[in-house]
Protein backbone atom coordinates (compact mmCIF):
# COMPACT_ATOMS: atom_id res chain seq x y z
CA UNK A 1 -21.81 77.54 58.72
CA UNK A 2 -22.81 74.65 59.44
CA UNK A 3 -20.97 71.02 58.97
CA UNK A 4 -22.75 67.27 58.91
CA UNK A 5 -21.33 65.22 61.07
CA UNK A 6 -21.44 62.00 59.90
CA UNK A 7 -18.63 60.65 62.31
CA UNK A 8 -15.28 60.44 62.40
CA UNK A 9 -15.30 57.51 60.09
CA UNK A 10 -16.79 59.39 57.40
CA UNK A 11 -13.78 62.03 57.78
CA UNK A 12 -11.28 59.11 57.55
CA UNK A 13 -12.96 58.03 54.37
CA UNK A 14 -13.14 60.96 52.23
CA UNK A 15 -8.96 61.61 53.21
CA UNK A 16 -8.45 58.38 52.16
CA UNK A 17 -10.54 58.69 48.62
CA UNK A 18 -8.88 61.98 48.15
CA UNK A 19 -4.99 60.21 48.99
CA UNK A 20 -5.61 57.77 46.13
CA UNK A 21 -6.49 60.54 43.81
CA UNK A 22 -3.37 62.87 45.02
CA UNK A 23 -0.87 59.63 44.38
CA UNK A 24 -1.64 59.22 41.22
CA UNK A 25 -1.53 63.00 40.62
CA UNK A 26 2.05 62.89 41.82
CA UNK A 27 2.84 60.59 39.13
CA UNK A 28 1.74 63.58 36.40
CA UNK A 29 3.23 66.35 38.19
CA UNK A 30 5.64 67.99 40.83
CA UNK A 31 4.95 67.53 44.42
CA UNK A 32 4.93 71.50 45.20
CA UNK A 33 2.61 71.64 41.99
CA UNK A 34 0.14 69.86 43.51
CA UNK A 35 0.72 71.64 46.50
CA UNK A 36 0.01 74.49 45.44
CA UNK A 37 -3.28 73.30 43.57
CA UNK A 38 -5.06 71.93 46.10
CA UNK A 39 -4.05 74.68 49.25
CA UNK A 40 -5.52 77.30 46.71
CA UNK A 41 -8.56 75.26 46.04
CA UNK A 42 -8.94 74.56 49.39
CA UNK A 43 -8.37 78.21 50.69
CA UNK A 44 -11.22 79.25 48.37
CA UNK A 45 -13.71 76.60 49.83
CA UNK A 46 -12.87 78.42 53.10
CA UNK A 47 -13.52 81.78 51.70
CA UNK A 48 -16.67 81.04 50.29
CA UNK A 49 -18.51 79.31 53.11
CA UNK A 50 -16.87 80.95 55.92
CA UNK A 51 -17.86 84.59 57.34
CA UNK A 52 -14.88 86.69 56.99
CA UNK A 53 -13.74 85.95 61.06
CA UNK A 54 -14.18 81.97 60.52
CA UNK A 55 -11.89 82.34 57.68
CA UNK A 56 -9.51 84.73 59.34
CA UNK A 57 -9.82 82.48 62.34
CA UNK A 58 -9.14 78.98 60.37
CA UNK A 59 -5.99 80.51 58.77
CA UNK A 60 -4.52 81.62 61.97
CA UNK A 61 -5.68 78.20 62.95
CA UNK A 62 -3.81 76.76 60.25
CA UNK A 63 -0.50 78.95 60.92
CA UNK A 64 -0.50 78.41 64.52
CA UNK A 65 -0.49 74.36 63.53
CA UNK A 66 2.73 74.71 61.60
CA UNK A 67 5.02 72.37 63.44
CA UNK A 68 2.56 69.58 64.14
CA UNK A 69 2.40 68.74 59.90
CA UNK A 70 3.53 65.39 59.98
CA UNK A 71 5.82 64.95 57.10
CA UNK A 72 4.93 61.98 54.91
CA UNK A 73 6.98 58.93 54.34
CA UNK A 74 8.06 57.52 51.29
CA UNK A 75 5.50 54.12 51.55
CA UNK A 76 2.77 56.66 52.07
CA UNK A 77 2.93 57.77 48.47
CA UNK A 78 4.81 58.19 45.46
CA UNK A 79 7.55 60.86 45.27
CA UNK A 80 9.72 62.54 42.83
């Protein structure tokens, strides 16, 4: 697979387009719902452009990073 890299800017943007459009999501629905929504989405992305050990290694990946989520504060978005 490969990934442009367009800088670590360019990262920082697209999370930040992509916060906007999850706050105003939470308005419509449950926190967990949303969850839920966009970790299956985004495990499918994975599937599909990984090879089967990328995607086995990006989930352990993921699992090993369990205690460094940061948990979000309240100004950081809108909660129910």
């Amino acid at each position: 697979m490969t990934i442009k890299n367009e800088g670590q800017d360019h990262l920082d943007s697209l999370y930040q387009d992509y916060w906007v459009f999850h706050s105003k999501k939470l308005i419509e629905y449950e926190p967990l719902e949303l969850a839920a929504v966009i970790l299956a989405q985004s495990l499918s992305i994975y599937r599909t452009v990984l090879d089967d050990n990328e995607y086995n290694k990006m989930i352990d990946s993921i699992s090993n990073m369990r205690n460094d989520v940061k948990k979000l504060l309240p100004e950081q978005g809108v909660f129910h």
